[in-house]
Each structure stands twice: as C-alpha cells, then as structure tokens.
Protein backbone atom coordinates (compact mmCIF):
# COMPACT_ATOMS: atom_id res chain seq x y z
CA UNK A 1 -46.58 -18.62 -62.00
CA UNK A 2 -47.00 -15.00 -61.55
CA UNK A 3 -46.97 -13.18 -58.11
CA UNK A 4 -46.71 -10.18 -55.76
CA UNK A 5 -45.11 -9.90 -52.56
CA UNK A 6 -46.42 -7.33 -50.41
CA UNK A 7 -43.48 -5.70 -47.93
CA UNK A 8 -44.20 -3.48 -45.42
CA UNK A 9 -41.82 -0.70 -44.39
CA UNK A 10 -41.40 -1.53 -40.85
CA UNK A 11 -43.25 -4.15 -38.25
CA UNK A 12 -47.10 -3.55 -38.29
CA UNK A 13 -49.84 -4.96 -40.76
CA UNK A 14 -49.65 -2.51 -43.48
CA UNK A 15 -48.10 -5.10 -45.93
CA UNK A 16 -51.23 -7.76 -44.63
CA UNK A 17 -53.41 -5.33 -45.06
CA UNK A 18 -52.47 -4.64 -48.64
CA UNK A 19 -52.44 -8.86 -49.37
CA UNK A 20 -55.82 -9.28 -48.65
CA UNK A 21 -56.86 -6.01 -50.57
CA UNK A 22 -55.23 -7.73 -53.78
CA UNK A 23 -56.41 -10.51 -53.18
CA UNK A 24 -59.98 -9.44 -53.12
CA UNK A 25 -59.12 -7.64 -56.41
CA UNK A 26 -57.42 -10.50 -58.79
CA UNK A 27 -61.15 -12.69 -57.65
CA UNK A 28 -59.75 -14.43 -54.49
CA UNK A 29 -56.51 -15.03 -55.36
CA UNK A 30 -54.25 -17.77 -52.96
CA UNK A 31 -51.67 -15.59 -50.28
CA UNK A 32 -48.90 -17.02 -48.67
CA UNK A 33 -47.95 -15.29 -45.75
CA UNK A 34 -44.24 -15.65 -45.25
CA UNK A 35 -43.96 -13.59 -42.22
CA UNK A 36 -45.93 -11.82 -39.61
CA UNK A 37 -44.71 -9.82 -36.58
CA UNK A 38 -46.46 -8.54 -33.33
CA UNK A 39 -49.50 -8.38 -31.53
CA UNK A 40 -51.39 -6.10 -34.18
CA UNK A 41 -50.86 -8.15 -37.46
CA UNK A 42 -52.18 -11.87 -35.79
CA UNK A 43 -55.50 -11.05 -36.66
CA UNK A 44 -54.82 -9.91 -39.94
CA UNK A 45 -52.87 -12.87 -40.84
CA UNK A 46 -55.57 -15.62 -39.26
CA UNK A 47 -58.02 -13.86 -42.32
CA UNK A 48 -55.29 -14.87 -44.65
CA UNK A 49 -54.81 -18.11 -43.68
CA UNK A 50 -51.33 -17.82 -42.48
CA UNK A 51 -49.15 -20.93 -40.78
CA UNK A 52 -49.11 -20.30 -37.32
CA UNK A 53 -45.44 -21.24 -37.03
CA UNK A 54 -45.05 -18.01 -39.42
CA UNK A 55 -47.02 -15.56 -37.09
CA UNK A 56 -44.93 -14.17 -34.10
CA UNK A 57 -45.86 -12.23 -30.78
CA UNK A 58 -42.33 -10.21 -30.63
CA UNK A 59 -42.55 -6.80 -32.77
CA UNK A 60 -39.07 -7.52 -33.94
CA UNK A 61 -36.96 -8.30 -37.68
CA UNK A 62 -38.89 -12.05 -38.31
CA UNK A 63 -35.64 -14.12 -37.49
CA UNK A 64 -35.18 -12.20 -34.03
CA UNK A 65 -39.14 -12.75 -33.43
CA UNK A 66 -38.55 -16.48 -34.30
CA UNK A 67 -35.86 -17.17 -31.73
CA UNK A 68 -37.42 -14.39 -29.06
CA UNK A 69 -40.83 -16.38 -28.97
CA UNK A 70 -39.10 -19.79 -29.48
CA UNK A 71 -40.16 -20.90 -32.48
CA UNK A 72 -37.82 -22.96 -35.27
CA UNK A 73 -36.62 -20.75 -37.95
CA UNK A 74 -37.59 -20.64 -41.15
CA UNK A 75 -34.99 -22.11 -43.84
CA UNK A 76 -34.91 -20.70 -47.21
CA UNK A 77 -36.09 -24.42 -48.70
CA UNK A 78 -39.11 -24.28 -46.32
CA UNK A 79 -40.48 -20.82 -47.52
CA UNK A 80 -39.85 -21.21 -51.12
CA UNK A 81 -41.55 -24.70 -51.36
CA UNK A 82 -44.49 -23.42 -48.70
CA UNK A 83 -44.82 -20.66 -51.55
CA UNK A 84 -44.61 -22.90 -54.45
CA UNK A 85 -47.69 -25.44 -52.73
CA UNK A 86 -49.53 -22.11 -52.32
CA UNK A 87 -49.73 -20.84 -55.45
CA UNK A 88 -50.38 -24.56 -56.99
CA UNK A 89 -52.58 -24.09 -59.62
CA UNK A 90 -53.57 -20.64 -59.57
CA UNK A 91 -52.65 -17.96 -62.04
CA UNK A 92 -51.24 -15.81 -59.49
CA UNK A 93 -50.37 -15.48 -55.91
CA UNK A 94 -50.08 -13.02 -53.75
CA UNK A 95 -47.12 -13.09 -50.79
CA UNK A 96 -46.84 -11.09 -47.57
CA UNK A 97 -44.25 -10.33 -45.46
CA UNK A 98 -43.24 -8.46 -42.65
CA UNK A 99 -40.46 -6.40 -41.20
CA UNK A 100 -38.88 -4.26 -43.79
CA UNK A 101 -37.64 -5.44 -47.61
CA UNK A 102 -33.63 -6.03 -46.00
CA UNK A 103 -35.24 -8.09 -42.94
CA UNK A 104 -33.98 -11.48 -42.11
CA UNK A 105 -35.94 -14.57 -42.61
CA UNK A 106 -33.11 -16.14 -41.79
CA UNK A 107 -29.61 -16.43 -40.73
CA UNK A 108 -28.50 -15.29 -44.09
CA UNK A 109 -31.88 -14.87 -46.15
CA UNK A 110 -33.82 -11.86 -46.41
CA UNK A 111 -37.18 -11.06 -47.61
CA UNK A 112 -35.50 -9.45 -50.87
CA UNK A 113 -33.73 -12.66 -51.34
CA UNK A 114 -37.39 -14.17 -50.80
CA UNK A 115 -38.57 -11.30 -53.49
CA UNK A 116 -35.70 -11.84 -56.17
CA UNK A 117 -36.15 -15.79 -56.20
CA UNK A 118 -40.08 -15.77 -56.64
CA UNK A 119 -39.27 -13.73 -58.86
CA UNK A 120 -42.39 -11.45 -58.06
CA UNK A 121 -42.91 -7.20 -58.35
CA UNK A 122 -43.03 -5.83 -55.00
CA UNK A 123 -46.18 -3.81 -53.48
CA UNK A 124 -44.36 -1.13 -51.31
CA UNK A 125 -47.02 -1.13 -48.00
CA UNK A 126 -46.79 1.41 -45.98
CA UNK A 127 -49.51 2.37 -42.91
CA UNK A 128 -50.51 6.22 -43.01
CA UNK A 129 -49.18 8.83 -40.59
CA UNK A 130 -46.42 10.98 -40.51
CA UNK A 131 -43.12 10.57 -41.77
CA UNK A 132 -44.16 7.99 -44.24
CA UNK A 133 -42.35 9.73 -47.10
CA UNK A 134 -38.66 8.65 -45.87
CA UNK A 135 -39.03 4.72 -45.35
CA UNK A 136 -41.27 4.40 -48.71
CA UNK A 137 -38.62 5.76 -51.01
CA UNK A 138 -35.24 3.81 -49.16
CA UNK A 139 -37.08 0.91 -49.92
CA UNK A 140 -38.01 1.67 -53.08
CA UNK A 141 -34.49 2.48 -53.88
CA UNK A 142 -33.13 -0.74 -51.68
CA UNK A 143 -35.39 -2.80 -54.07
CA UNK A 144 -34.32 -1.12 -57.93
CA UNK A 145 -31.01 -0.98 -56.92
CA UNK A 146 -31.17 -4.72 -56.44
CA UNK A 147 -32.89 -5.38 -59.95
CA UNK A 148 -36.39 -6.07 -58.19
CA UNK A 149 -39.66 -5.03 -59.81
CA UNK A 150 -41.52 -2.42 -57.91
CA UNK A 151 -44.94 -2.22 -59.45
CA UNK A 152 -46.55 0.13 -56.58
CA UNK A 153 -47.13 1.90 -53.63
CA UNK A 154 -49.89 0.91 -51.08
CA UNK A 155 -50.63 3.39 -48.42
CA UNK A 156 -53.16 1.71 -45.93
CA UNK A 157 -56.01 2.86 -42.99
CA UNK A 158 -55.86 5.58 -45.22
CA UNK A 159 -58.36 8.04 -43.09
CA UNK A 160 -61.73 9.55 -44.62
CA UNK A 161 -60.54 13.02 -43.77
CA UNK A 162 -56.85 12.84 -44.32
CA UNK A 163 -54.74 15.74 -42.51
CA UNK A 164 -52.70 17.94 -44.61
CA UNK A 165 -49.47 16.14 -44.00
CA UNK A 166 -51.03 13.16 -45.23
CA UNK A 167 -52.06 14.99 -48.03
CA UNK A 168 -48.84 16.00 -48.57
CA UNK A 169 -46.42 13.29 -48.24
CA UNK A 170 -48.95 11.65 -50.99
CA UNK A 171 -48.39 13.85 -53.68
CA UNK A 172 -44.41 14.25 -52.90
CA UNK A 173 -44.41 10.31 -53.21
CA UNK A 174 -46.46 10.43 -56.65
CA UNK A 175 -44.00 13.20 -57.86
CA UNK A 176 -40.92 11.44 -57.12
CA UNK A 177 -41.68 7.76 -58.06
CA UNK A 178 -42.53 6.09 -61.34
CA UNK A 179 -45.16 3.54 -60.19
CA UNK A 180 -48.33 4.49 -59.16
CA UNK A 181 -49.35 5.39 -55.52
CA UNK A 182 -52.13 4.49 -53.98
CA UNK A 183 -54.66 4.43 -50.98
CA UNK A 184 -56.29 1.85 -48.92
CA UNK A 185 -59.21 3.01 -46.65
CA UNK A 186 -59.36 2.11 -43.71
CA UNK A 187 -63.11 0.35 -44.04
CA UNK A 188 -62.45 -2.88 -44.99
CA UNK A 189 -65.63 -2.52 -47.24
CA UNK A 190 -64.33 0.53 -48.74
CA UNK A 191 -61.10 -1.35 -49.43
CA UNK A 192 -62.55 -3.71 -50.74
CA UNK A 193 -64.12 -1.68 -53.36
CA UNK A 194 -61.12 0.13 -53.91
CA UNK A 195 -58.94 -2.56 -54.49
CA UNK A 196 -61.03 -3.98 -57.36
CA UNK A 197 -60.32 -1.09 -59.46
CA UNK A 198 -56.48 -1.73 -59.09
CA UNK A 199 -54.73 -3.70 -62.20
CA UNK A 200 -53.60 -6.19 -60.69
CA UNK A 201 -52.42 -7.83 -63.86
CA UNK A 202 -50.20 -5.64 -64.95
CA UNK A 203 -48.70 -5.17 -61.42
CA UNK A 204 -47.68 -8.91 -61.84
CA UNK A 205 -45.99 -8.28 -65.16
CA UNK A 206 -44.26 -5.60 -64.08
CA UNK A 207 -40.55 -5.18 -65.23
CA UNK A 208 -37.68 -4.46 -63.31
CA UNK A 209 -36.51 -0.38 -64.15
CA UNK A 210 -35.76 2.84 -62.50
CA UNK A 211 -38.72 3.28 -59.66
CA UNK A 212 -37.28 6.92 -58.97
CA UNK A 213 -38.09 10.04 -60.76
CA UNK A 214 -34.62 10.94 -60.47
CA UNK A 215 -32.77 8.14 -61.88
CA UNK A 216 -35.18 8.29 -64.72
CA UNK A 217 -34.57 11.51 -65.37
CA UNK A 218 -30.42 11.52 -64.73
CA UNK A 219 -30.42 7.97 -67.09
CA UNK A 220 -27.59 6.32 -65.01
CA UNK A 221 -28.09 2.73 -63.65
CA UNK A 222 -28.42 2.45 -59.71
CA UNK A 223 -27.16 -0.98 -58.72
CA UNK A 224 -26.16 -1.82 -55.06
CA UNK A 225 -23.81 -4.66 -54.56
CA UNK A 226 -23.67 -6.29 -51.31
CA UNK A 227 -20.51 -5.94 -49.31
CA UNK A 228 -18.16 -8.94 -49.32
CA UNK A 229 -17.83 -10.94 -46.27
CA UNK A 230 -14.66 -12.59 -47.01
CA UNK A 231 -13.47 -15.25 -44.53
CA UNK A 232 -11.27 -14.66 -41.95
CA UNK A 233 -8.77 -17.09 -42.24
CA UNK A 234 -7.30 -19.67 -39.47
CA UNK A 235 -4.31 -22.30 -38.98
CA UNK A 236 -6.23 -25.50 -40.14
CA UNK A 237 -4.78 -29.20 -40.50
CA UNK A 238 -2.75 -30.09 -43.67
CA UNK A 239 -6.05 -32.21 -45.68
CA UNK A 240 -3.82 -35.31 -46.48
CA UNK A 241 -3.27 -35.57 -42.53
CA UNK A 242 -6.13 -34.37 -41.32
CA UNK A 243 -9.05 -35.90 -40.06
CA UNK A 244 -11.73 -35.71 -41.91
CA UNK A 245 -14.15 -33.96 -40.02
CA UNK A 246 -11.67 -31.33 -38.79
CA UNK A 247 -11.56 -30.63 -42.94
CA UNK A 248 -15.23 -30.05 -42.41
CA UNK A 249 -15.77 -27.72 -39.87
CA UNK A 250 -13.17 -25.54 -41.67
CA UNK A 251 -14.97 -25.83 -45.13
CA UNK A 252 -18.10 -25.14 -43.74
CA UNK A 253 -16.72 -21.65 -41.95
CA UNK A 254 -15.39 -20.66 -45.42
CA UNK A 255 -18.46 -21.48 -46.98
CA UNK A 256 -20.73 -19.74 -44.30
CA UNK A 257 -18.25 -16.80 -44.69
CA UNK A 258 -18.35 -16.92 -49.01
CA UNK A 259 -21.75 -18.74 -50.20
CA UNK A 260 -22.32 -18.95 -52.92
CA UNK A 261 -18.98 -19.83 -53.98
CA UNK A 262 -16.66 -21.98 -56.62
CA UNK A 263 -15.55 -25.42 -55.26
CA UNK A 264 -12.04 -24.60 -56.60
CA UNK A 265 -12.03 -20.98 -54.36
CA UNK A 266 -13.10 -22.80 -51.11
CA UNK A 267 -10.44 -25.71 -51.65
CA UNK A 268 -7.93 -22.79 -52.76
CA UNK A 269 -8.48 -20.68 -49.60
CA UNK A 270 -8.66 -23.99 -47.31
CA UNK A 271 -4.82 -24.78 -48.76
CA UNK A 272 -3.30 -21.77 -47.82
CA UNK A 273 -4.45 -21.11 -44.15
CA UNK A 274 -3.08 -24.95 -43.99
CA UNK A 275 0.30 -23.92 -45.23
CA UNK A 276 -0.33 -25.21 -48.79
CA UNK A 277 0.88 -23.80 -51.57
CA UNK A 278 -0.28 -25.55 -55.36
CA UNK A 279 -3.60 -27.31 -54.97
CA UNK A 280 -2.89 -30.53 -56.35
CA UNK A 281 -5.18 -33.56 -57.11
CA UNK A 282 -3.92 -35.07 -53.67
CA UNK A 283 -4.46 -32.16 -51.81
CA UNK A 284 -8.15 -31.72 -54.00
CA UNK A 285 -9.41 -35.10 -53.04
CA UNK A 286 -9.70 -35.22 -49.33
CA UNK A 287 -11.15 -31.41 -49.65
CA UNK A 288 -13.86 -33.05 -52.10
CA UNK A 289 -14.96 -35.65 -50.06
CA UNK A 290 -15.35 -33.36 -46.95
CA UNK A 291 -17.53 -31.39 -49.14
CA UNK A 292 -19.69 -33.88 -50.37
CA UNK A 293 -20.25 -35.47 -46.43
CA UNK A 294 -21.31 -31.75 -45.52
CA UNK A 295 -23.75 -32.20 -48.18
CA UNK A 296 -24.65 -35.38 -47.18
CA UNK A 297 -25.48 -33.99 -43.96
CA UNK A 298 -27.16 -31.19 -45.13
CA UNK A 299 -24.68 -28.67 -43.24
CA UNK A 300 -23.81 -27.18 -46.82
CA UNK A 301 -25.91 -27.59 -50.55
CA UNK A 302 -23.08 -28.38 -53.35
CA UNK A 303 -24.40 -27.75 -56.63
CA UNK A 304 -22.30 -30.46 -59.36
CA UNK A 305 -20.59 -28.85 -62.10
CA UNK A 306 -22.79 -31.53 -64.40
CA UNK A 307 -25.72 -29.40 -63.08
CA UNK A 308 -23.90 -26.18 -64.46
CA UNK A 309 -21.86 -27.37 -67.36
CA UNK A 310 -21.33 -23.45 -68.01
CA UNK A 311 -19.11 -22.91 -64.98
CA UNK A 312 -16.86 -25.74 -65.42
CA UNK A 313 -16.84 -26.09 -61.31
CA UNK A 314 -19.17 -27.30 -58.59
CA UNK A 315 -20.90 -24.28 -56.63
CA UNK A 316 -21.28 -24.27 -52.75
CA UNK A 317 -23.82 -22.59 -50.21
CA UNK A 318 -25.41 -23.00 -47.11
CA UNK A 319 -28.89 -23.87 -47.09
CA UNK A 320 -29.87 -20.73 -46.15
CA UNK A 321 -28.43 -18.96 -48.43
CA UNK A 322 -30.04 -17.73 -51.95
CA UNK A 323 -28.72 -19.44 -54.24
CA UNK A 324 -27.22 -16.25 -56.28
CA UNK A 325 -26.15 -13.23 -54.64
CA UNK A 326 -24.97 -10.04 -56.29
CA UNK A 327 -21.57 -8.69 -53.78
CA UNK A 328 -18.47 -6.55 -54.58
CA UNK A 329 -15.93 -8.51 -56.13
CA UNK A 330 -13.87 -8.34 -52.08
CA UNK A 331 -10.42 -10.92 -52.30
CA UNK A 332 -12.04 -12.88 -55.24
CA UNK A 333 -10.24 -12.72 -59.12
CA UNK A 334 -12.80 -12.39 -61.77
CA UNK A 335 -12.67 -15.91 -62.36
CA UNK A 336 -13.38 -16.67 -58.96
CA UNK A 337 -17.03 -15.50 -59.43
CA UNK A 338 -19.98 -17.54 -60.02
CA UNK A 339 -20.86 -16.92 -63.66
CA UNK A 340 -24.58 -17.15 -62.61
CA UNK A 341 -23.53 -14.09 -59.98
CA UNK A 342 -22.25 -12.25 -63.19
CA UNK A 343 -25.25 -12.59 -65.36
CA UNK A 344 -27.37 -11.38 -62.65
CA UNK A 345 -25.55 -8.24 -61.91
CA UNK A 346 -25.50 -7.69 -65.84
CA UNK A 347 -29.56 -8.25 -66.03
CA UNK A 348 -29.71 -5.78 -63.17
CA UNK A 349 -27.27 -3.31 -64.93
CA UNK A 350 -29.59 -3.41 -67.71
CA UNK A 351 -33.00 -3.26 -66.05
CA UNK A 352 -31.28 -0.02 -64.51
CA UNK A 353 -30.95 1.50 -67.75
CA UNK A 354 -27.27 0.01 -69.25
CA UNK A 355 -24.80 -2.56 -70.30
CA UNK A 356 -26.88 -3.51 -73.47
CA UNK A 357 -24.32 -4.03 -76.00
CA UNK A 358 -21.80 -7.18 -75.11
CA UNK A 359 -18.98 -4.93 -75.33
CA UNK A 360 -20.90 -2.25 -72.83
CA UNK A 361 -21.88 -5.17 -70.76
CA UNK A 362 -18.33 -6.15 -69.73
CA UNK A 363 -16.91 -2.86 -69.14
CA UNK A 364 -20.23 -2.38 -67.06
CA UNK A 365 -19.31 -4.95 -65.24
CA UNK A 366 -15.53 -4.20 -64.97
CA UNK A 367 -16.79 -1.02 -63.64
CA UNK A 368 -18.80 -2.62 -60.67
CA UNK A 369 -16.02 -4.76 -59.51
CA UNK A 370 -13.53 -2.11 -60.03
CA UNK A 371 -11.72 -3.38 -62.17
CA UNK A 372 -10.03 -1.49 -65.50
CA UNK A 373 -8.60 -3.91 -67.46
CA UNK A 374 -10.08 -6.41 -69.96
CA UNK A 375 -7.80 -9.34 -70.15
CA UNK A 376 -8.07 -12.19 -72.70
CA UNK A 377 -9.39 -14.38 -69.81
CA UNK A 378 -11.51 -11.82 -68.31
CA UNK A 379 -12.86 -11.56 -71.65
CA UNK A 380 -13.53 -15.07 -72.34
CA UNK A 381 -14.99 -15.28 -69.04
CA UNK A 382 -17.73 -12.33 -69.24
CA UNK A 383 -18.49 -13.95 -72.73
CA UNK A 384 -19.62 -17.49 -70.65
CA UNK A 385 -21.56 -14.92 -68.21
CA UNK A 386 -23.77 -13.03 -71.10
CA UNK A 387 -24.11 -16.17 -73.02
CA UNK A 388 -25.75 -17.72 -70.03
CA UNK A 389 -28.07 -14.60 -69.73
CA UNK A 390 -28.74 -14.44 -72.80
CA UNK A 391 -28.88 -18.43 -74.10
C-alpha cells in the first residue's frame, strides 16, 4: 500500500487541513488520523473521520495531551494496525498527525517512527503567517537526515491577498528546498480545486534524497543518528539465585534503556552489574526464561532468532518501541548492533547521496559509529548487514 502522512510543524490543523485537501485530490482517498491536538483541529478531524480517543482538548506534544486530558495512550501496535485497517483495500492512504515530525505518540514512539514504518513520503504542513520559514526547513532536515521521503511542502489558509512577508518566506522556501512548495487557500472550495491539480501519485512514490538545496548542491550525505541511551547500571541478584521476577524487572530496565537490542547484549550487561564475569549456559538460562515471561506478559516483544536467521540472536524491545532504530554506536561493539539497525543506516547513507559500493558502504558506516578500523569480524559482520539490504 502506498501512503502520505501529513505532519504539521507545530500544534494547530495545518497538517488536517492538508489531509483532507489530498484526499479530495487522489478521488476520496481513506485518512487515518493518528493524532489531533487542541481546541482548533476537533472540527477538522470530525470531517475526517478521526477516532475520538485520537482527538485531544490539551494544545500539547500528543502523548502529554493523552495523559493531560486522561485518555489511554496510544501503543505503537495500536496505531500501526488502526493504519493498516484504514487503508484496507485502497490504493493509497493518506495519514495525519499532529504536533511536530519528533513528537511523541508515545513513551518512546514518535510520529517519525510512525512515518519511517508506514513507510510513507511526508507532506511538510505548515499554517501561513510569519516566521514560517524556520520550522518548515528543521523539519525538513529532521526528516532527510533520518532517510524519510519528503515529497512536499503544504502551506495552508493561505490568504487571497497574501502580505509581502508571506510572499517572501514562499519563494525563500522554493529556493532552498528540492520538493515543490505549495499553497492551500483558505476557501475550502478553492482548496478543493487546488488540490486536484496536485500529483498526488508521484508524491506517494516519492524516494528518499537530499530535500535541501544545499546538500544537493555540497553532495555530502546528512544522516542524524539518535543519541544512545545506554543503561545505567545497578547491583542486581546473581540469576542462578535469584528469583525470578527480580531477573525481570532488571531485564526489562535494560531493555527500556537499549531497545531494540541483541538477547546476548542484555544477558551480557545483566551479568556484570550482578558481579558476573563469563556468561555461561547456566548463567544464560535463567536470563532466557525471564525474557520469554516478560514476553509472555507483554512487558517486552522478543523477536526469535528463527524469525531472523541473519542475526544469529533473538532481538528485544518494548512494545512501544519501533522496531529498528538508527543511534550512535554509545557502549555497544560493532557486533553488538542489530544487523537490521545497520542496513538501515546504510539505506539512509545512500538515499543521502553515499555508501554505494560494498567497500564504501562499510567505511560509511565505520565513519558513523566512529570507528577506523576494519577488522576481519567487523568485516564479516557489515557483509551480513548489506546482504540483508540488499538480498
């Protein structure tokens, strides 16, 4: 299924506004509106058809609106299978959300998470007035530098007699960016009309690449990694003594901490702050079973190495938690990284603009972890990492 998800650069409706205008223009196309925040977007989002439990009162980040007008928050499994049942048959749907691209849907998912595993281009939405300029391109850059599509600019209630400024910041923003820029009157008829003449197609298909003028231009590859939060180790029990659940709580803190992470780092990190030195099979085996009761109870989601066969290890996260993310390399060896966290940096490496031969593609990615040398391991591990992107 093909898509666009409509972000907005701060709280308002500008990014509902823009939904409904594609949707008028791909012939009625299904939105799913992931998010909605304040006062001023609840009509907006009624017209789309939104879920009320996804429409808040509090002019706040969606997470902080959730919990400030009481309402459950969203999990990462709830909004990606909500958007999969919306988009059920259709050619292409169109997703909204509010808040700013690096806002949290959750504890530790944000609507670029939501963007990157859809898997849609973004629609940069933006309401006109002053000082629009600024917020437009940081997201913009936010979203290349994190290998997402941007296929365009929406500037809504643009006005029938726009002031100079407006004027202004319009054509800076068309000089500057490599997708096209455009305006959404503020008549919903004349929106309407405009909107059909947008191609709306090609938005969808839209390839990840250099958004800014400038990075075009200097032909070096922008990617942002996000900082790693490593975890902050305590005294826990020995596992062949301890009880189990004690094992739990202290797997689940280094997973909350690491997620997405290798079985074999979590267990490795768990021995140490317990005094451990080798991790054995005895040592392994009551650290395995804790795991697998956490995912039992839902508490973590453990991912079997016979799922991956390519990683040779069983990969934990909390639920709401994408289930890839893209950080500095922090405590971790090479190794220690999820080969599916490799092969995404590469494929964002290269949608910036490098790291297309294999060779480039590992010093590329020594480079981004800081690293300078390639060791026989290292080697043999980058090779699993590109043969997974590119099997």
């Amino acid at each position: 299924m093909q898509g666009l998800i409509t972000i907005g650069t701060a709280a308002g409706r500008a990014e509902l506004d823009a939904a409904a205008a594609i949707r008028t223009a791909a012939g009625g196309a299904p939105v799913f509106v992931a998010s909605a925040t304040g006062p001023a977007a609840r009509s907006a989002s009624e017209a789309l058809g939104a879920a009320p439990e996804r429409v808040y009162e509090s002019v706040a980040p969606p997470l902080v609106a959730a919990r400030l007008d009481g309402r459950p928050e969203p999990t990462r499994d709830e909004l990606l299978e909500a958007a999969a049942r919306a988009g059920e048959g259709s050619e292409v749907l169109v997703v909204a959300t509010s808040g700013g691209l690096l806002a949290p849907l959750a504890e530790r998912y944000s609507n670029r998470d939501l963007a990157r595993e859809l898997g849609f281009p973004i629609v940069v939405a933006v309401a006109a007035g002053p000082d629009l300029l600024a917020p437009v391109m940081l997201t913009v850059e936010a979203a290349s530098a994190a290998g997402l599509a941007v296929a365009a600019v929406m500037v809504t209630d643009w006005p029938e007699t726009p002031p100079r400024v407006l004027l202004d910041e319009r054509k800076l923003l068309a000089g500057q960016l490599n997708v096209p820029v455009g305006m959404l009157p503020e008549d919903p008829a004349q929106a309407a009309e405009a909107a059909r003449a947008w191609p709306i197609a090609e938005w969808a298909t839209a390839a990840a690449g250099p958004a800014l003028a400038d990075e075009q231009a200097a032909g070096m590859p922008r990617v942002t990694l996000e900082p790693y939060g490593a975890w902050d180790a305590r005294p826990v029990g020995d596992p062949r003594a301890t009880p189990r659940a004690s094992i739990m709580e202290g797997l689940r803190e280094i997973v909350a901490a690491e997620g997405p992470m290798t079985a074999n780092r979590a267990y490795a990190l768990y021995n140490r702050a317990s005094g451990g030195r080798k991790l054995t099979t005895v040592v392994r085996a009551p650290l395995s079973s804790a795991v697998y009761w956490l995912a039992q109870e839902r508490k973590v989601v453990l991912v079997r190495k016979e799922e991956i066969p390519w990683q040779d290890d069983d990969v934990i996260r909390m639920p709401d938690s994408p289930a890839v993310r893209v950080r500095e390399l922090g405590p971790r060896t090479l190794e220690e990284v999820p080969l599916d966290e490799i092969a995404d940096l590469v494929r964002r490496l290269r949608a910036a603009g490098g790291a297309h031969g294999v060779e480039e593609a590992k010093r590329a990615v020594l480079d981004a972890y800081g690293l300078k040398r390639l060791t026989t391991r290292a080697d043999e591990y980058l090779g699993l990492a590109l043969g997974l992107l590119d099997g």
